[in-house]
N, C-alpha and C. Protein backbone atom coordinates (compact mmCIF):
# COMPACT_ATOMS: atom_id res chain seq x y z
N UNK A 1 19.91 7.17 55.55
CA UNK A 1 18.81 7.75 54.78
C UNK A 1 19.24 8.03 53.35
N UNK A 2 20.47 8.39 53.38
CA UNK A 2 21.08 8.88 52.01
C UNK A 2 21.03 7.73 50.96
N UNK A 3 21.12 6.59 51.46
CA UNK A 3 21.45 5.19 50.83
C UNK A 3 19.95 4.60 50.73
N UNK A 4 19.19 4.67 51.53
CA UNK A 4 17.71 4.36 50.82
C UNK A 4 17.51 5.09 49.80
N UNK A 5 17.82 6.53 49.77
CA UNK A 5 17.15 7.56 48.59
C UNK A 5 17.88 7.25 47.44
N UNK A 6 19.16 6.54 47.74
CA UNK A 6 20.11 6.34 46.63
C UNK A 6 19.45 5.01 45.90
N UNK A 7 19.06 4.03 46.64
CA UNK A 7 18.61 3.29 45.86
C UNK A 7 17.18 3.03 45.69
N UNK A 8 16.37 3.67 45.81
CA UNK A 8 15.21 4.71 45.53
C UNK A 8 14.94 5.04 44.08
N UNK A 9 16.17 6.06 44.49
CA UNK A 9 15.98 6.68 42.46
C UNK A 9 16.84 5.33 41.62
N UNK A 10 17.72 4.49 42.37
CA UNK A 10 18.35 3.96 41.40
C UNK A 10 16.93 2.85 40.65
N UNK A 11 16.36 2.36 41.86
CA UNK A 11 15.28 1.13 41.10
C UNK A 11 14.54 2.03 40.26
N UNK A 12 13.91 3.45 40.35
CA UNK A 12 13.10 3.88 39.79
C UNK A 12 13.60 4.49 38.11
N UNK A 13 15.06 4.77 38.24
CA UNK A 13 16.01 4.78 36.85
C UNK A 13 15.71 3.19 36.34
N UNK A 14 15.62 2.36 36.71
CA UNK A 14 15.70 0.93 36.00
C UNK A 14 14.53 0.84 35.74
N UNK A 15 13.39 0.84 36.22
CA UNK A 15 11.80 0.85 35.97
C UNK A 15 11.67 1.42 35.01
N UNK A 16 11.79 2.33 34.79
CA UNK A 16 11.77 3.69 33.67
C UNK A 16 12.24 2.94 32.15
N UNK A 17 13.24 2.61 32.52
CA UNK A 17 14.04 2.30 31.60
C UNK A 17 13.65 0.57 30.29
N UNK A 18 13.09 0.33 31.97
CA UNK A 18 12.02 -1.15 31.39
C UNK A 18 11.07 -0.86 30.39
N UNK A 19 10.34 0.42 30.54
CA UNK A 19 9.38 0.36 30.00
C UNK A 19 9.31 1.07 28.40
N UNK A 20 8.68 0.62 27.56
CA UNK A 20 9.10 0.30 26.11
C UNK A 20 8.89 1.49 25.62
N UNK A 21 9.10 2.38 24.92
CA UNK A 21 8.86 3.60 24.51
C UNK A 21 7.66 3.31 22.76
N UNK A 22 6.52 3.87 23.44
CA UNK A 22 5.70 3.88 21.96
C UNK A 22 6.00 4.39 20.90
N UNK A 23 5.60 3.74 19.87
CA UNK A 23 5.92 4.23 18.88
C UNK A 23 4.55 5.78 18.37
N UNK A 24 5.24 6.70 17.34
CA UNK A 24 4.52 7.65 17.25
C UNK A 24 3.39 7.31 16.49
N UNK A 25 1.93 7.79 16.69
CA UNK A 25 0.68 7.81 15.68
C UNK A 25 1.13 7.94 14.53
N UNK A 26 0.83 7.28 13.21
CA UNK A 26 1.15 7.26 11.85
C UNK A 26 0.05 7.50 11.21
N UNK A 27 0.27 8.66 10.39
CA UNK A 27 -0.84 9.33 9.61
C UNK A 27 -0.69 9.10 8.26
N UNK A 28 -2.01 9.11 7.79
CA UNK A 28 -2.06 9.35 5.94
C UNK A 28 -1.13 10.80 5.72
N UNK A 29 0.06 10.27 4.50
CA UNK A 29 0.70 11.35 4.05
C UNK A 29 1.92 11.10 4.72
N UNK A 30 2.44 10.03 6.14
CA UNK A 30 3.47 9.94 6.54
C UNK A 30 4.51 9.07 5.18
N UNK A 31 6.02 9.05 5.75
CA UNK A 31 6.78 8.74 4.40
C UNK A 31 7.50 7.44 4.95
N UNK A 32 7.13 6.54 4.44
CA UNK A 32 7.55 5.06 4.47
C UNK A 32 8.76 4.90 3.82
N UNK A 33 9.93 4.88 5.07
CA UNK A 33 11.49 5.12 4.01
C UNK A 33 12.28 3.50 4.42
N UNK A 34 13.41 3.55 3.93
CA UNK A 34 14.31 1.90 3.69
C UNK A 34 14.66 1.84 5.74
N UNK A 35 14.41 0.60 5.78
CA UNK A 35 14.48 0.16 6.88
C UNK A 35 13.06 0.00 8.05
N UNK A 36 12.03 0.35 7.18
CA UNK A 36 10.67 0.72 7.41
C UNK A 36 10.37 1.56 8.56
N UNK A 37 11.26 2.53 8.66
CA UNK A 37 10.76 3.49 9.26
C UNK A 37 9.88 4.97 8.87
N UNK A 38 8.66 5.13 9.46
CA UNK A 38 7.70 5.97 9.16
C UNK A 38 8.01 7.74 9.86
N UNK A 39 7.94 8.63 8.55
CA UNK A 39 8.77 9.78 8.97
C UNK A 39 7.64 10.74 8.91
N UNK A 40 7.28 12.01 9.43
CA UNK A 40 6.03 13.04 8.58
C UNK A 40 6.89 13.83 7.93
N UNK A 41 6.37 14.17 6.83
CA UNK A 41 6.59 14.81 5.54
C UNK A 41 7.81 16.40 6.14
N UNK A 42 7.31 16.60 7.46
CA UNK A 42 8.14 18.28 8.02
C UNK A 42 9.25 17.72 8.47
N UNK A 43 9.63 16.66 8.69
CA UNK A 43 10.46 16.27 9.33
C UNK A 43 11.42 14.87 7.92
N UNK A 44 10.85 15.22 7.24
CA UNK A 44 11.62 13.79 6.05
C UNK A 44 12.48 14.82 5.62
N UNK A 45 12.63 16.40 5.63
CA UNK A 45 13.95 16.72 4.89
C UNK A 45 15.17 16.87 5.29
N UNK A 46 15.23 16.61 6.78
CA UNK A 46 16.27 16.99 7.73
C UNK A 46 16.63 15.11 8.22
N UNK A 47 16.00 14.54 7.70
CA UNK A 47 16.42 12.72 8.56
C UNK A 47 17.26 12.32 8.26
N UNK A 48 17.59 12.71 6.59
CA UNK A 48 18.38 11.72 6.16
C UNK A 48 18.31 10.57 5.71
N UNK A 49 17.12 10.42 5.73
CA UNK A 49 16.34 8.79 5.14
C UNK A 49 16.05 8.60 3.06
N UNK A 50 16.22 7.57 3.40
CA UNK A 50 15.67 7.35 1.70
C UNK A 50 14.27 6.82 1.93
N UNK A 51 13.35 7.73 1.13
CA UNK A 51 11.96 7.41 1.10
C UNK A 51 11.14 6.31 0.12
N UNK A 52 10.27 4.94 0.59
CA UNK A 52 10.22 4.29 -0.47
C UNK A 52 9.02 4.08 -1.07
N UNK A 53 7.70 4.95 -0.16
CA UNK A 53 6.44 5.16 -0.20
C UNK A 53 6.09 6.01 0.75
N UNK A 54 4.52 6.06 0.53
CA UNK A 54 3.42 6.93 1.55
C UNK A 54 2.59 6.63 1.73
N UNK A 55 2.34 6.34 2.96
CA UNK A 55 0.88 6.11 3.75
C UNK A 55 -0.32 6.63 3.22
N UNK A 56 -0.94 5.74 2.80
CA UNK A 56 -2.12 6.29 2.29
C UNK A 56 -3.60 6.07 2.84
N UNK A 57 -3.38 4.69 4.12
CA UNK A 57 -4.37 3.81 5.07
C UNK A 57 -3.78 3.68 6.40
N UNK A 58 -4.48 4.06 7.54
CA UNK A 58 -3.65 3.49 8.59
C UNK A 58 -5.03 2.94 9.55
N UNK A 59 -4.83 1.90 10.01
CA UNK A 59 -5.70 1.03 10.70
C UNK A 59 -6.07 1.71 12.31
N UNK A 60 -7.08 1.13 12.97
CA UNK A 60 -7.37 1.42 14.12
C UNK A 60 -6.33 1.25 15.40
N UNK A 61 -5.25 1.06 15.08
CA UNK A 61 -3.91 0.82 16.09
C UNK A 61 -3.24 1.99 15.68
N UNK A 62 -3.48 3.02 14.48
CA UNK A 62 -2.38 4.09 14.51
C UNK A 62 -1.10 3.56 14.10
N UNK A 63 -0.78 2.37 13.94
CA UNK A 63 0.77 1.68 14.30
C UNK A 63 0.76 1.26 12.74
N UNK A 64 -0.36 0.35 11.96
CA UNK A 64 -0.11 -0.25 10.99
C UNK A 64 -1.10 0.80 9.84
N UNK A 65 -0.87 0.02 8.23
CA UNK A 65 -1.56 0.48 7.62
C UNK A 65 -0.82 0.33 6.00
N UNK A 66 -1.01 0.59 5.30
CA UNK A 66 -0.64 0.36 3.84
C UNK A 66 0.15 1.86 3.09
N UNK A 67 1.20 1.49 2.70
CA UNK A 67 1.27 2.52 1.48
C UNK A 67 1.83 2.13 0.55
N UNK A 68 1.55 3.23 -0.53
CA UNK A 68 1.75 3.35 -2.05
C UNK A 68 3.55 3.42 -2.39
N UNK A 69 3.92 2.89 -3.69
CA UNK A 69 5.11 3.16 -3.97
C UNK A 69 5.15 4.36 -4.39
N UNK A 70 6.63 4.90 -4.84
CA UNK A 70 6.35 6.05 -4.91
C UNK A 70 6.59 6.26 -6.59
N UNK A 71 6.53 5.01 -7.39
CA UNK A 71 6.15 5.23 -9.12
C UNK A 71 5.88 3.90 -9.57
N UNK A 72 5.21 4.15 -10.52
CA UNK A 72 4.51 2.86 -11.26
C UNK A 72 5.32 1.77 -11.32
N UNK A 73 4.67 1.17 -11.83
CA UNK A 73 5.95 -0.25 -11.78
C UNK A 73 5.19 -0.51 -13.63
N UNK A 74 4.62 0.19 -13.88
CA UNK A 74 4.85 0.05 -15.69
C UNK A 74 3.32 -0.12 -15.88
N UNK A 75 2.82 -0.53 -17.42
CA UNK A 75 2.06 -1.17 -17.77
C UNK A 75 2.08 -2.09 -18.77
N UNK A 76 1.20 -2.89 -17.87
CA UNK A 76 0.92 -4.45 -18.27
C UNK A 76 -0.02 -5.10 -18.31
N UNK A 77 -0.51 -6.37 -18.97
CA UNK A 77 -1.52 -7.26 -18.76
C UNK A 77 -1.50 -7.70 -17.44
N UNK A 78 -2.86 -8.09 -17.20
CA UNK A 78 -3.33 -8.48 -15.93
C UNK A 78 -2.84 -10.12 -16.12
N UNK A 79 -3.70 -10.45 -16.95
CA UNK A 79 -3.26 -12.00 -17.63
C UNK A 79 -3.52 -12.08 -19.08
N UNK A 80 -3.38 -13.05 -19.65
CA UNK A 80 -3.94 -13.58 -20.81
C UNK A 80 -5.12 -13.82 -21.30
N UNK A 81 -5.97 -13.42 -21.96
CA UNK A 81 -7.60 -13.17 -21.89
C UNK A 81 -7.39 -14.76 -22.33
N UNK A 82 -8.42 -15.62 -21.76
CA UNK A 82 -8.72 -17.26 -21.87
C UNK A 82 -7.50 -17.48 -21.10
N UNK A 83 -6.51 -17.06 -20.97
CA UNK A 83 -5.97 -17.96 -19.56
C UNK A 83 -5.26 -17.05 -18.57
N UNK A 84 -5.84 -16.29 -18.23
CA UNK A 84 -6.06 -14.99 -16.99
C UNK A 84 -6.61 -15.89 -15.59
N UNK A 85 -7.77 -16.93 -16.03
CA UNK A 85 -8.11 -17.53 -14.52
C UNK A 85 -7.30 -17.58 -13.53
N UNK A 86 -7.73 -17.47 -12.43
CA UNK A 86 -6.51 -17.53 -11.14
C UNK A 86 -7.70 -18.36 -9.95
N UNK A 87 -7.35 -18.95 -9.13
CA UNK A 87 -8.37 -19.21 -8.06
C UNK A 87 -8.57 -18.38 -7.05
N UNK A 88 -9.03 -17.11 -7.37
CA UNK A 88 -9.74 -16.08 -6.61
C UNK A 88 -11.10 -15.93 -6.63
N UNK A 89 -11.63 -15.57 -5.71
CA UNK A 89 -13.19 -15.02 -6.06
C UNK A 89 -13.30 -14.23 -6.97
N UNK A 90 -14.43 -14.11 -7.41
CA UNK A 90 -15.34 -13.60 -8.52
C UNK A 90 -16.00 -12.53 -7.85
N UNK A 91 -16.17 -10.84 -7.61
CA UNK A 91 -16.78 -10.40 -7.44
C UNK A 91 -17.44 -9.65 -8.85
N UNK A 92 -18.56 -9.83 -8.37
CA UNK A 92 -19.58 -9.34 -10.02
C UNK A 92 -20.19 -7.79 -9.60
N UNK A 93 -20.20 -7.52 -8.61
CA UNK A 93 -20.53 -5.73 -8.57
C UNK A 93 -19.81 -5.09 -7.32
N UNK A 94 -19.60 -3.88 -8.05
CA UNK A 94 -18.95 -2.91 -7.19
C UNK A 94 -19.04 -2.90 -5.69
N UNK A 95 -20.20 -2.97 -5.41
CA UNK A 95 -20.75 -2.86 -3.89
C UNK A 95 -19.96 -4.18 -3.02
N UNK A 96 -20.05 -5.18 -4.08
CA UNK A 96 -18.81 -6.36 -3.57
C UNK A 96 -17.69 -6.36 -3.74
N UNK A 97 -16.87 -5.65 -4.54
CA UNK A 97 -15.88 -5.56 -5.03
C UNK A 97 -14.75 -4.88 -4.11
N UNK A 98 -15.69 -3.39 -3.47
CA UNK A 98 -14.56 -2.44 -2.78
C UNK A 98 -14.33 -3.22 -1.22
N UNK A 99 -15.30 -4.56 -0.87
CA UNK A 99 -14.90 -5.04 0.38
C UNK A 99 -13.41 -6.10 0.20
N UNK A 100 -12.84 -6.04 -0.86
CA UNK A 100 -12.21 -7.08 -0.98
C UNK A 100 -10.47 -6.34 -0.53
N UNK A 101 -9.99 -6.11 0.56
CA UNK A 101 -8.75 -5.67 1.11
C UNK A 101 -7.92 -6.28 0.72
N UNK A 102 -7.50 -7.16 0.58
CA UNK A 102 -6.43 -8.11 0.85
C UNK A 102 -5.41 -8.58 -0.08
N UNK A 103 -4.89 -7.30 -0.72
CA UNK A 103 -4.27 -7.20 -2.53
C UNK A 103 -2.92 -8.29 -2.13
N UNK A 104 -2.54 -8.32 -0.92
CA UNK A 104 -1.16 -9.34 -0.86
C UNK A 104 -1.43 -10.38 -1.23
N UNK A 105 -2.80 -11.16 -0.66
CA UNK A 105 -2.81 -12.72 -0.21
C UNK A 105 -3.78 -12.93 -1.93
N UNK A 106 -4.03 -12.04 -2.42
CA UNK A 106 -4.48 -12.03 -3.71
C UNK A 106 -3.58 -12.49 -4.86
N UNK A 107 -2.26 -11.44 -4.42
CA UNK A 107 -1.09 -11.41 -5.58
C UNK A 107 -0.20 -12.43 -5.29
N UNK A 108 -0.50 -13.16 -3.94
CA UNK A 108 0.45 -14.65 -3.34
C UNK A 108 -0.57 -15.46 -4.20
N UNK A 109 -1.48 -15.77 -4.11
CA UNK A 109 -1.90 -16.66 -5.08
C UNK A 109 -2.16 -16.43 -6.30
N UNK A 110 -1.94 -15.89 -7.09
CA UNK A 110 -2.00 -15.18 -8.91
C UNK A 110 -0.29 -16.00 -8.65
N UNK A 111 0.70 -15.50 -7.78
CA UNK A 111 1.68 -15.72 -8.05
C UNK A 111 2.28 -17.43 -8.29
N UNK A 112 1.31 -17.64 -7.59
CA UNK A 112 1.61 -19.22 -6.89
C UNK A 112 1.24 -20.15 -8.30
N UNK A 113 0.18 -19.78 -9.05
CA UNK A 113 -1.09 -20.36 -9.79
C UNK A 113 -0.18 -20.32 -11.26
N UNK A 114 0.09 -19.28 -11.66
CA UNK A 114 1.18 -19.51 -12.69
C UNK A 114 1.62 -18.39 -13.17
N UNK A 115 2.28 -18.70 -14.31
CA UNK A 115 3.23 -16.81 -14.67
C UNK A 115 2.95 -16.05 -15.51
N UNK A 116 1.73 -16.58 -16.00
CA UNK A 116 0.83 -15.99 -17.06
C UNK A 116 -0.09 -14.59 -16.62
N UNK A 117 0.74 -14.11 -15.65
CA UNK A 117 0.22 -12.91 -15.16
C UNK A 117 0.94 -12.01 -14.96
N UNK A 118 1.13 -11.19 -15.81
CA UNK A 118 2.06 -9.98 -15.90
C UNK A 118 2.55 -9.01 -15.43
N UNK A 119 0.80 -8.33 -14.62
CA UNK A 119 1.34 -7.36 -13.87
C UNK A 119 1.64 -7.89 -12.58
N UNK A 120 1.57 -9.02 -12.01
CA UNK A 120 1.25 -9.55 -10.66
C UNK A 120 3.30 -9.97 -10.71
N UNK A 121 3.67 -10.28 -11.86
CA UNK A 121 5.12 -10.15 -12.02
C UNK A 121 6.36 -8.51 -11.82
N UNK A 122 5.47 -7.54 -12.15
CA UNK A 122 5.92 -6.47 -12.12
C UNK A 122 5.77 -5.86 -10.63
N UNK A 123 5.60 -6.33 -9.48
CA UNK A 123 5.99 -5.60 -8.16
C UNK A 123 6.71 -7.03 -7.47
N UNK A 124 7.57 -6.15 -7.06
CA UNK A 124 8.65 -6.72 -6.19
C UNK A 124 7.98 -7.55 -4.74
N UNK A 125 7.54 -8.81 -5.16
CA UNK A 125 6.44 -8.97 -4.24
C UNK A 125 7.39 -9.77 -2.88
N UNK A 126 8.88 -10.07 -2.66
CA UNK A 126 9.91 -10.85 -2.11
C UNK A 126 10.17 -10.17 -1.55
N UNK A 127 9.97 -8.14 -1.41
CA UNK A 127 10.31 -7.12 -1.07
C UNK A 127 8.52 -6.52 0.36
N UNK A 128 7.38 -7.52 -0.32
CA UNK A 128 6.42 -7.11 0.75
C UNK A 128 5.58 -6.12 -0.10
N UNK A 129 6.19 -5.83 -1.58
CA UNK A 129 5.39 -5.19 -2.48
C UNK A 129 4.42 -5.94 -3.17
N UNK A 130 2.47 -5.32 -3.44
CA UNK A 130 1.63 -6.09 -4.22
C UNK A 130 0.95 -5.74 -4.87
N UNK A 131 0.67 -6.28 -5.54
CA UNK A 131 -0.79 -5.49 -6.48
C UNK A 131 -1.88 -5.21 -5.40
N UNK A 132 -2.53 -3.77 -5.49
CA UNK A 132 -3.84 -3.56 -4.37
C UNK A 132 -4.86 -4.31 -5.16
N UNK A 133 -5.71 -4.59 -3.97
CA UNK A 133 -7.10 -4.87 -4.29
C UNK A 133 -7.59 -3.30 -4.95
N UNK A 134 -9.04 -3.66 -5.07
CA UNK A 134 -9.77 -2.61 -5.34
C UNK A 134 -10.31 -1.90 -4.42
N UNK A 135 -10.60 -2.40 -3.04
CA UNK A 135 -10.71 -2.05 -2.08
C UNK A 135 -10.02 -0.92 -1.63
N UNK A 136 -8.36 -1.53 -1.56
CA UNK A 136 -6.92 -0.72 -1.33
C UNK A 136 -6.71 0.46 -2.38
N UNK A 137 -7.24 0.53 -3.22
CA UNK A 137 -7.26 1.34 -4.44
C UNK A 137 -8.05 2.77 -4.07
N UNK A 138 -9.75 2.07 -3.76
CA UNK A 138 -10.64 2.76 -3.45
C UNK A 138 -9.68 3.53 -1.96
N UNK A 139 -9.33 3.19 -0.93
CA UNK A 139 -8.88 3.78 0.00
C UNK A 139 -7.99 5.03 -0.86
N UNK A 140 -7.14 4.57 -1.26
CA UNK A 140 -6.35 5.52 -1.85
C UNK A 140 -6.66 6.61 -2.69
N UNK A 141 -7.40 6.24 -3.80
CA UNK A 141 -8.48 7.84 -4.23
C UNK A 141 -9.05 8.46 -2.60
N UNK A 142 -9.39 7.94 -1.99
CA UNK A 142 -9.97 9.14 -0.99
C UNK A 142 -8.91 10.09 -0.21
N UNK A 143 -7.59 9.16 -0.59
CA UNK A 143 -6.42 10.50 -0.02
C UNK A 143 -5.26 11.06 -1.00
N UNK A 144 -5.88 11.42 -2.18
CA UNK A 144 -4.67 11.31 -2.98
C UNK A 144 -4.40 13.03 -2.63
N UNK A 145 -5.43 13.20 -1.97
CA UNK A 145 -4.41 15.39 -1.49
C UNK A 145 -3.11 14.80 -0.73
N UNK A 146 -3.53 14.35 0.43
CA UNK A 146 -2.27 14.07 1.16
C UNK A 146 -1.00 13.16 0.74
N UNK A 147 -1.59 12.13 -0.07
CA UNK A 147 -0.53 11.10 -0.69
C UNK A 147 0.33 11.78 -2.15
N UNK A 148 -0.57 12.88 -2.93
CA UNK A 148 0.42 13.81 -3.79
C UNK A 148 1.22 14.93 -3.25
N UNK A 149 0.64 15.52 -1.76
CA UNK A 149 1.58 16.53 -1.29
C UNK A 149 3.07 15.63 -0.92
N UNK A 150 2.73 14.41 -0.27
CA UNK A 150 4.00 13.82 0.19
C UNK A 150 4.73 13.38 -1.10
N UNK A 151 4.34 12.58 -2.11
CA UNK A 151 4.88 12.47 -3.28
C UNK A 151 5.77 14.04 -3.81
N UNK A 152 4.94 14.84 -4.00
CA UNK A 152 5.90 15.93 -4.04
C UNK A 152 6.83 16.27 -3.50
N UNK A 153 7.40 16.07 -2.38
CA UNK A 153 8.14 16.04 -1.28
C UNK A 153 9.43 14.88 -1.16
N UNK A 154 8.71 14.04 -1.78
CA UNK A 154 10.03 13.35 -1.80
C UNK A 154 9.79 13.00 -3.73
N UNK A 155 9.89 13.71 -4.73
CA UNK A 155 10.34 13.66 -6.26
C UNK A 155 9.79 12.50 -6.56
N UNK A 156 7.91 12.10 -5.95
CA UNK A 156 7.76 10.59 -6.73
C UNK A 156 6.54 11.08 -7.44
N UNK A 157 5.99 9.96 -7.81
CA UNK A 157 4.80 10.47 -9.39
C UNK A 157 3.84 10.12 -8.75
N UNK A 158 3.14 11.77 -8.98
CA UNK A 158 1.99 12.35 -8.31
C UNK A 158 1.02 11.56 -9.07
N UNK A 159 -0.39 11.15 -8.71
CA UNK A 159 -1.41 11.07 -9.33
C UNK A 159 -2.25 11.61 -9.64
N UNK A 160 -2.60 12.15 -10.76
CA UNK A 160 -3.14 13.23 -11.99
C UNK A 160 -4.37 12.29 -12.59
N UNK A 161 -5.48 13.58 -13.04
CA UNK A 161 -6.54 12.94 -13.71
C UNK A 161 -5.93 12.19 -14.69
N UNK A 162 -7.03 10.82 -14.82
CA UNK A 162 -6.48 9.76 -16.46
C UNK A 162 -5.58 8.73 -16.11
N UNK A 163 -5.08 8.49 -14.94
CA UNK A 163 -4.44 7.25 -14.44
C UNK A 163 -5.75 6.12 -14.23
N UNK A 164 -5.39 5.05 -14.96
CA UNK A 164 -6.17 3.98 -14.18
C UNK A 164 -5.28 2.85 -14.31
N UNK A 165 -5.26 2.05 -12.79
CA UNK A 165 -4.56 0.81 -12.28
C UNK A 165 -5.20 -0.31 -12.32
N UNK A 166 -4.52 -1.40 -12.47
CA UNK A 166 -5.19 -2.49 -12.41
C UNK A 166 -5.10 -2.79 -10.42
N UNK A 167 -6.28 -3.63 -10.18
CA UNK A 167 -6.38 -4.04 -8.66
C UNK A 167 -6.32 -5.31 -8.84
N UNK A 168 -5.85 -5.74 -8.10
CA UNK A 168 -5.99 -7.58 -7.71
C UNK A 168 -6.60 -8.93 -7.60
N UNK A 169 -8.36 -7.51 -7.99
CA UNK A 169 -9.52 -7.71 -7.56
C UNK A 169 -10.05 -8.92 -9.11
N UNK A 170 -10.64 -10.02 -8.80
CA UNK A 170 -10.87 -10.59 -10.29
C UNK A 170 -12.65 -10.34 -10.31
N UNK A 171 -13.09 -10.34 -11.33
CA UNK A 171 -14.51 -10.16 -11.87
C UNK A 171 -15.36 -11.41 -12.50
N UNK A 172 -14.41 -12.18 -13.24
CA UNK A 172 -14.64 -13.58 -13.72
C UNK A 172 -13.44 -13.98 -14.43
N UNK A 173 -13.40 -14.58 -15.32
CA UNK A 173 -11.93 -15.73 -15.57
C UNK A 173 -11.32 -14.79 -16.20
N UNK A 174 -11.48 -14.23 -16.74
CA UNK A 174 -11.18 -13.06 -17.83
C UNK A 174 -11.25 -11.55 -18.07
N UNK A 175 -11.91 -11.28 -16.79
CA UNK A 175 -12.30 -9.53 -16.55
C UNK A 175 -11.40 -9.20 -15.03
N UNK A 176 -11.22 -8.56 -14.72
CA UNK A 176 -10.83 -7.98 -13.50
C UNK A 176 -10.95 -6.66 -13.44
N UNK A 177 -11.09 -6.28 -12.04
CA UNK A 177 -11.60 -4.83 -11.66
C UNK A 177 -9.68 -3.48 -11.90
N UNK A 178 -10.39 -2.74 -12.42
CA UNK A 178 -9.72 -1.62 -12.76
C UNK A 178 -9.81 -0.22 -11.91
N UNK A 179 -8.94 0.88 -11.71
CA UNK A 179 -9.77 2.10 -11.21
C UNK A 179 -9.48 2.97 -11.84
N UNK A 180 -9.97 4.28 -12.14
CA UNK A 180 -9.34 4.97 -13.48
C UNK A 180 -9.85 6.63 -12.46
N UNK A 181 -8.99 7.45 -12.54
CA UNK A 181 -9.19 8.78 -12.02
C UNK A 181 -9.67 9.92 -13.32
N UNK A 182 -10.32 10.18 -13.79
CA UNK A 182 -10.93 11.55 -14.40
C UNK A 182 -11.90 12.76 -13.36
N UNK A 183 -10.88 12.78 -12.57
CA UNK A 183 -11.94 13.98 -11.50
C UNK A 183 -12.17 12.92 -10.47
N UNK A 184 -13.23 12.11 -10.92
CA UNK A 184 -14.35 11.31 -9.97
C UNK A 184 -13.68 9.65 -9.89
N UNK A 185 -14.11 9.81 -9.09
CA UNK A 185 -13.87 7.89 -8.68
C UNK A 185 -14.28 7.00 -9.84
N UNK A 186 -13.86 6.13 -10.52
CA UNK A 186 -14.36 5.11 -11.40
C UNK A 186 -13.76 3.66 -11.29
N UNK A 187 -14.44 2.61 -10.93
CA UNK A 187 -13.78 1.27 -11.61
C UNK A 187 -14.84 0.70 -12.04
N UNK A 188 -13.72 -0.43 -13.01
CA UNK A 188 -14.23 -0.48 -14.23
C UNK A 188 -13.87 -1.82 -14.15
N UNK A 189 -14.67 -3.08 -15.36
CA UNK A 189 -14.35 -4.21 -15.34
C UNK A 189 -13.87 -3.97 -16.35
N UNK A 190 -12.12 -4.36 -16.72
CA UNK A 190 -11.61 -5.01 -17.86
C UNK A 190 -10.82 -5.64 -18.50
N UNK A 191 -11.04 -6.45 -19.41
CA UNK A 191 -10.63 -7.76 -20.64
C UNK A 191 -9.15 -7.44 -19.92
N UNK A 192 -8.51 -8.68 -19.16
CA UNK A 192 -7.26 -8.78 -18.49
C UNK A 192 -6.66 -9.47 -19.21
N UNK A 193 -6.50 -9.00 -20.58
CA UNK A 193 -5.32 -9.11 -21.68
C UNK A 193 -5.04 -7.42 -22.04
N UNK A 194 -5.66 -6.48 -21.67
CA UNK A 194 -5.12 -5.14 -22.06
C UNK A 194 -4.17 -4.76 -21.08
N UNK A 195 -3.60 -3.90 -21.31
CA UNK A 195 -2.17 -3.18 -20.27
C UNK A 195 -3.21 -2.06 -20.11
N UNK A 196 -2.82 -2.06 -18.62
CA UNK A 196 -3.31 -0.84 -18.16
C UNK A 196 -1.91 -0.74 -16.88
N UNK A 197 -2.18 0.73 -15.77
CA UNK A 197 -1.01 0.67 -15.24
C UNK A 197 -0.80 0.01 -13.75
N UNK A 198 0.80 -0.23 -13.09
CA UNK A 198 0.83 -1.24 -11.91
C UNK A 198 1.09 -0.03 -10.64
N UNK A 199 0.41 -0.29 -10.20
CA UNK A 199 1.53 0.40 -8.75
C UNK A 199 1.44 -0.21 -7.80
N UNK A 200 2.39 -0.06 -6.92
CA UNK A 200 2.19 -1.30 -6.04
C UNK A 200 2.34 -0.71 -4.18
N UNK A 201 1.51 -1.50 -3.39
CA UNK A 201 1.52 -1.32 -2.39
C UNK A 201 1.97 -2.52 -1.37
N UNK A 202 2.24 -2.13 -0.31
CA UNK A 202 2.72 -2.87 1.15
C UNK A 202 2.29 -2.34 2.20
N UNK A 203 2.21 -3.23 3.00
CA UNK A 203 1.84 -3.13 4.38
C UNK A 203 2.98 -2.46 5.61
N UNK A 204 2.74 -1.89 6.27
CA UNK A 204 3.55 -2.29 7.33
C UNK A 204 3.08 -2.34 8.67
């Protein structure tokens, strides 16, 4: 009897052991550190981790979602006004504009198309870093409480009224969508020969 029970618990130690341990729910405000592991903000001062962003989107799996770096990557032209074209869509109003997610596969082709694009040069895009859409932008004004408390937390640059970024997002050959914070939400179409500022986001 002793020897059934023994190997009893032993199969049920191996079963156990099979089975994959989930990963934890990932929230807006969690801290995206080197090796891409996702930390919460009460627990990033005791890890020991180097932090390299913050969650600012997380998808219907809890598991994935986008965050912000944790400082500008400068300012720059979008492109060259008359040779800014890229082969992206054209969205011509806002209401079309904020559906456009997809700032990676945006900044893979700006990148691909030629080098006459400045800010799309200024994020480390070999690293999984990109210019956001406007979409990804818009997400991000709706959490900048939680995405500046964590910025505070780990010494990165908070976002303050009077920042506006360029998005990924194009408008026509020569305009592209902008977002600019004064209090209230704003984007804006503009002449993608002015510098305005980069920050850059990734997935994980």
């Amino acid at each position: 009897m002793k020897n059934i029970s023994l190997k009893k618990l032993m199969l049920a130690l191996l079963l156990t052991a099979a089975v994959p341990t989930l990963t934890a729910q990932v929230h807006v405000g969690d801290i995206l550190c080197e090796g891409n592991a996702i930390i919460s903000p009460a627990n990033y001062p005791s890890s020991g981790a180097t932090a390299i962003g913050v969650v600012f989107y997380v998808d219907n799996t809890g598991q994935h979602g986008w965050a912000v770096a944790l400082e500008d990557a400068g300012e720059y032209a979008w492109g060259g006004y008359g040779s800014a074209n890229a082969p992206l869509p054209h969205y011509n109003y806002t209401r079309q504009a904020v559906y456009d997610l997809d700032g990676y596969e945006n900044t893979r082709i700006v990148r691909e198309h030629n080098a006459a694009h400045p800010a799309f040069y200024a994020v480390d895009f070999e690293s999984g870093w990109y210019v956001p859409s406007i979409g990804q932008l818009n997400y991000l004004f709706g959490n900048l409480v939680e995405v500046n408390a964590s910025l505070r937390e780990v010494a990165g640059n908070q976002f303050t009224n009077g920042w506006e970024y360029w998005s990924s997002t194009m408008y026509s050959d020569n305009y592209a969508w902008s977002l600019k914070s004064s209090g209230e939400l704003n984007t804006y179409v503009t002449a993608t020969n002015y510098s305005r500022g980069v920050r850059a986001v990734r997935n994980f």
